[in-house]
N, C-alpha and C. Protein backbone atom coordinates (compact mmCIF):
# COMPACT_ATOMS: atom_id res chain seq x y z
N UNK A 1 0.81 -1.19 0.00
CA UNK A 1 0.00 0.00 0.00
C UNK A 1 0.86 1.26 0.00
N UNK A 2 2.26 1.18 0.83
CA UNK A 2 2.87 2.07 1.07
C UNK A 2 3.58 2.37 -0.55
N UNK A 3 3.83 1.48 -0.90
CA UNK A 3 4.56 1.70 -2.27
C UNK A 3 3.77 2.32 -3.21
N UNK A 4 2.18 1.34 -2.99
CA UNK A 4 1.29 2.30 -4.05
C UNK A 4 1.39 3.62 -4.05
N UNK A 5 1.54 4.24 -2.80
CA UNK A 5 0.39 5.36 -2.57
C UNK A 5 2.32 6.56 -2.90
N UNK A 6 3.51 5.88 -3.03
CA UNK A 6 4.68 6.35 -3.29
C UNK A 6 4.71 6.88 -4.90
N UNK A 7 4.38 5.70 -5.43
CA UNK A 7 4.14 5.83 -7.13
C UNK A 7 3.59 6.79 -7.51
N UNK A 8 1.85 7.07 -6.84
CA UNK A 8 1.02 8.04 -6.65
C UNK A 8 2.01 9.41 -6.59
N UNK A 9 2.45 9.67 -5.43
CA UNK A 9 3.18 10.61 -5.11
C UNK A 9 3.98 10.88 -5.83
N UNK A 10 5.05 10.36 -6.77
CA UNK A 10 5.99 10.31 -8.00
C UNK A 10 5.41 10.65 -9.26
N UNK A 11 3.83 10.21 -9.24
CA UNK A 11 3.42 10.51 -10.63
C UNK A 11 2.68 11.82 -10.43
N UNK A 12 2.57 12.40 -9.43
CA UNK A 12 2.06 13.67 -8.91
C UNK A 12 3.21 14.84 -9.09
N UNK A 13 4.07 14.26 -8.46
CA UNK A 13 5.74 15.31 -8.85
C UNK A 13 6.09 15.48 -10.19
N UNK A 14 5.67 14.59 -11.03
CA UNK A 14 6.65 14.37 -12.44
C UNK A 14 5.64 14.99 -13.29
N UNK A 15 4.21 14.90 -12.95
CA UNK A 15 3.49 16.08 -13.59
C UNK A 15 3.31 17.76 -13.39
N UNK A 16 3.60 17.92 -12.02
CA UNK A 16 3.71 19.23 -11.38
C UNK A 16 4.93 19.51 -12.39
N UNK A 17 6.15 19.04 -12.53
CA UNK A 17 7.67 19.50 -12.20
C UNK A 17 7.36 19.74 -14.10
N UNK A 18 6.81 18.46 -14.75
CA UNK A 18 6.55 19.03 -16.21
C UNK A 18 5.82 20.10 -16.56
N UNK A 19 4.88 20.38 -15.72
CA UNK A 19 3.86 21.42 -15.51
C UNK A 19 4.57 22.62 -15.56
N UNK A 20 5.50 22.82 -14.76
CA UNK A 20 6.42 24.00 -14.29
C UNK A 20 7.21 24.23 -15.65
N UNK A 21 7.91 23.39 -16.30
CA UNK A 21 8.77 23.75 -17.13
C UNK A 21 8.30 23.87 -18.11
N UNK A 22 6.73 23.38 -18.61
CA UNK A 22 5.96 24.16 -20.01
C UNK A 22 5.57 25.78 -19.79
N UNK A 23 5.07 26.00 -18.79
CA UNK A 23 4.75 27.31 -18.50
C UNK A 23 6.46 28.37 -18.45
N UNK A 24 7.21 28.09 -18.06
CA UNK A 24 8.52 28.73 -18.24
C UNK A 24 8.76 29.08 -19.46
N UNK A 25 8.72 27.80 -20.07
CA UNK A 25 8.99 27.82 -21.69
C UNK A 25 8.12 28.40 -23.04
N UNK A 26 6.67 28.43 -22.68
CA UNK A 26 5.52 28.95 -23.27
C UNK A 26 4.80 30.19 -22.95
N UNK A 27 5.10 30.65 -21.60
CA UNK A 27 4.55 31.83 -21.25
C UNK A 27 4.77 33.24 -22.39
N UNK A 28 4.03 34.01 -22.72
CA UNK A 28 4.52 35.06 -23.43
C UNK A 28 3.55 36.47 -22.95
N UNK A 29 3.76 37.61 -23.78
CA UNK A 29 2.75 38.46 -23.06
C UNK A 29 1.43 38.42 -23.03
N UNK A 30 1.08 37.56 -24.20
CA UNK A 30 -0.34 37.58 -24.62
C UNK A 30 -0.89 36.69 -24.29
N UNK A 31 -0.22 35.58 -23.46
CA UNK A 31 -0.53 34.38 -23.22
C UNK A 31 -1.85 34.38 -21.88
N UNK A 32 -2.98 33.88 -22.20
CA UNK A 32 -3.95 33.43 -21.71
C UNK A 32 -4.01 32.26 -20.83
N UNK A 33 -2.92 31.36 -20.85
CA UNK A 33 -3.01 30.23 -20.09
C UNK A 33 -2.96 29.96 -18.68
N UNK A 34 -2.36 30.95 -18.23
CA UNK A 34 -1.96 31.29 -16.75
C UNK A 34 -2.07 32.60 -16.61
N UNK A 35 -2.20 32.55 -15.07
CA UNK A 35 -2.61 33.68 -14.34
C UNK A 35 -1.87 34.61 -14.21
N UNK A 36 -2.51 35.98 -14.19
CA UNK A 36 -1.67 37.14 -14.37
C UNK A 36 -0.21 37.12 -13.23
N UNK A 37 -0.52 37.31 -11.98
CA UNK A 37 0.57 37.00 -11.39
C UNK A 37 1.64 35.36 -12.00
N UNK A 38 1.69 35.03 -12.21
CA UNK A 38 2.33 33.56 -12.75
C UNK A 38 2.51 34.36 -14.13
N UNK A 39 2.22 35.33 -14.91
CA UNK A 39 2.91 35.79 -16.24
C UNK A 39 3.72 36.75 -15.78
N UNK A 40 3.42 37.67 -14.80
CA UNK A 40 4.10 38.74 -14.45
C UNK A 40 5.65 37.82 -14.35
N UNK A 41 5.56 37.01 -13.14
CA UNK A 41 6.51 36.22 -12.28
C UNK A 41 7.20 35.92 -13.33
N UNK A 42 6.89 35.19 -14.32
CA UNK A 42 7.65 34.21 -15.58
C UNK A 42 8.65 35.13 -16.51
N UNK A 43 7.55 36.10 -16.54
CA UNK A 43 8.28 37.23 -17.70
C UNK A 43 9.08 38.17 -17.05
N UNK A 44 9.37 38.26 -16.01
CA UNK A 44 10.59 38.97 -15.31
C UNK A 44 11.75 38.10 -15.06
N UNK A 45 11.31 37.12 -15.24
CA UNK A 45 13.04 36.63 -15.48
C UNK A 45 13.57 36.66 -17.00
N UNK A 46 15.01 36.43 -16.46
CA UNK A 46 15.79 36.32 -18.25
C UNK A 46 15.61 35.31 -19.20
N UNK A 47 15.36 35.52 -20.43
CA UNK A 47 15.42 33.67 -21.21
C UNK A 47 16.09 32.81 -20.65
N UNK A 48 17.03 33.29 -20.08
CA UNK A 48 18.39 31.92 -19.76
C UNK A 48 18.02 31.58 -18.31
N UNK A 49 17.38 32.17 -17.51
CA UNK A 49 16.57 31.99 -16.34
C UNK A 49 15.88 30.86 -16.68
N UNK A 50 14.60 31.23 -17.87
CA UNK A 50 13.85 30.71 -17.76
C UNK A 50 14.24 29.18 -18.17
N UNK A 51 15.10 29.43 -19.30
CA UNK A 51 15.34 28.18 -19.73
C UNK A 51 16.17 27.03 -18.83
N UNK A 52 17.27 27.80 -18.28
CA UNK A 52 17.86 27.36 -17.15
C UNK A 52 17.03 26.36 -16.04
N UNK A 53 15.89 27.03 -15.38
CA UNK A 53 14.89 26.56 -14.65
C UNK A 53 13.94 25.37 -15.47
N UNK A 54 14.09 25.68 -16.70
CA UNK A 54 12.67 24.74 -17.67
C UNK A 54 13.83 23.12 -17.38
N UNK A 55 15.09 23.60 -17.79
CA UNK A 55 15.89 22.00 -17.73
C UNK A 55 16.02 21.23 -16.33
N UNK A 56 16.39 22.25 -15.17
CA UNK A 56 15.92 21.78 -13.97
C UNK A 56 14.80 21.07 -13.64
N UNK A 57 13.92 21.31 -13.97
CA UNK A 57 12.34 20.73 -13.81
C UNK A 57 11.99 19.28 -14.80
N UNK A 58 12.43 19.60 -15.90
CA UNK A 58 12.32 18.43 -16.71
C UNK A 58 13.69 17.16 -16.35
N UNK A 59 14.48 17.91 -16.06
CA UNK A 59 15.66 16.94 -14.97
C UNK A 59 14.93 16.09 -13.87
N UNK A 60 14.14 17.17 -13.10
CA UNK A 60 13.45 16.29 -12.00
C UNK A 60 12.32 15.50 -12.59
N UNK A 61 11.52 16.00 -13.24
CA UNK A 61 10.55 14.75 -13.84
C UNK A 61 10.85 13.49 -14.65
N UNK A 62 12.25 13.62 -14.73
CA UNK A 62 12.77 12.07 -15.35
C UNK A 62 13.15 11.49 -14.37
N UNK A 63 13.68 11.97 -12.96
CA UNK A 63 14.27 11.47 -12.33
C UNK A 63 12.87 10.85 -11.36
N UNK A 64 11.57 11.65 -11.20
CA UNK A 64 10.59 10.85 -10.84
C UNK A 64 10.18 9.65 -11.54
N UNK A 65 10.03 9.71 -12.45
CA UNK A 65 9.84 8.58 -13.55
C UNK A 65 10.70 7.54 -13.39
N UNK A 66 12.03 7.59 -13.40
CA UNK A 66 12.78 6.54 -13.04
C UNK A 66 12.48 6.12 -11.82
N UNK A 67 12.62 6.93 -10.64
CA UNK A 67 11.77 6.43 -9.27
C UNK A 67 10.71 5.16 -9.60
N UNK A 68 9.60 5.88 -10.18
CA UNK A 68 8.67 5.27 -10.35
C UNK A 68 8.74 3.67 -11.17
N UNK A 69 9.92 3.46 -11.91
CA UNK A 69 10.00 2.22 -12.23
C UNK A 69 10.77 1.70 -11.36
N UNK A 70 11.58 1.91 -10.58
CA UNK A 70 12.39 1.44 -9.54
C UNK A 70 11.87 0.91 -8.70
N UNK A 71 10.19 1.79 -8.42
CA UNK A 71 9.55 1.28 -6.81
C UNK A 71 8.99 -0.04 -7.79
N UNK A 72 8.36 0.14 -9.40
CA UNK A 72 7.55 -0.90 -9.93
C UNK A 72 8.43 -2.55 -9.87
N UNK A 73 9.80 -1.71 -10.27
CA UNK A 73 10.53 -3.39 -10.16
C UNK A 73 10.71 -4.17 -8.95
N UNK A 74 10.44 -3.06 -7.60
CA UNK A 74 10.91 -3.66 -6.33
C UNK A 74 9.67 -4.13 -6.11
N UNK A 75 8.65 -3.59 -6.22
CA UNK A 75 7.03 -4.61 -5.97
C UNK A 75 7.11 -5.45 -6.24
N UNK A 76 7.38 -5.81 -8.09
CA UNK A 76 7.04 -7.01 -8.45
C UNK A 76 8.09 -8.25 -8.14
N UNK A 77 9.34 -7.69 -7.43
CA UNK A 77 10.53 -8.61 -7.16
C UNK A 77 9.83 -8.50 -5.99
N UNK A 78 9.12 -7.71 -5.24
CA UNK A 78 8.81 -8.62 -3.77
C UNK A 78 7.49 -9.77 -3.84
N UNK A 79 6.86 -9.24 -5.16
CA UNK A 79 5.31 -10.36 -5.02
C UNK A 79 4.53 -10.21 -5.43
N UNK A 80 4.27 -8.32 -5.23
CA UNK A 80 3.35 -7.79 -5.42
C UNK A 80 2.86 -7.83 -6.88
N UNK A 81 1.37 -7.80 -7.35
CA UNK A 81 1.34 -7.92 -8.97
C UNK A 81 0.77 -6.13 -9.31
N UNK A 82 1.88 -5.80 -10.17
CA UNK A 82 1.92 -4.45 -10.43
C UNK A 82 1.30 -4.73 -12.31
């Protein structure tokens, strides 16, 4: 259960953390997708900020993902049917 509810939690991070680094990367002035504060925020940093931060984030969402097969192989090497 504990593992389930870990995976859960991993596949929750790896969408947030992708979440984060489309909006970095897509935000513009005219952009409608997000909220005014969250465009203000985005568009005051530098491209290389932003982009800087977009690889950070997509760094961490692979690294959840791998998590997430790591906990899948240790389930099914303990028993569990994943």
């Amino acid at each position: 259960m504990a593992a389930t509810l870990g995976i859960l939690v991993l596949m929750v991070l790896a969408a947030t953390f992708l979440y984060q680094a489309f909006v970095l990367m897509t935000v513009k002035q005219k952009s409608t997708t997000v909220g005014r504060k969250t465009k203000e925020r985005v568009l005051a940093m530098s491209r290389s900020d932003r982009q800087r931060r977009a690889i950070v984030f997509i760094v961490l969402a692979v690294v959840c993902f791998v998590l997430m097969i790591l906990v899948g192989i240790l389930m099914a090497h303990a028993g569990y049917s994943v």
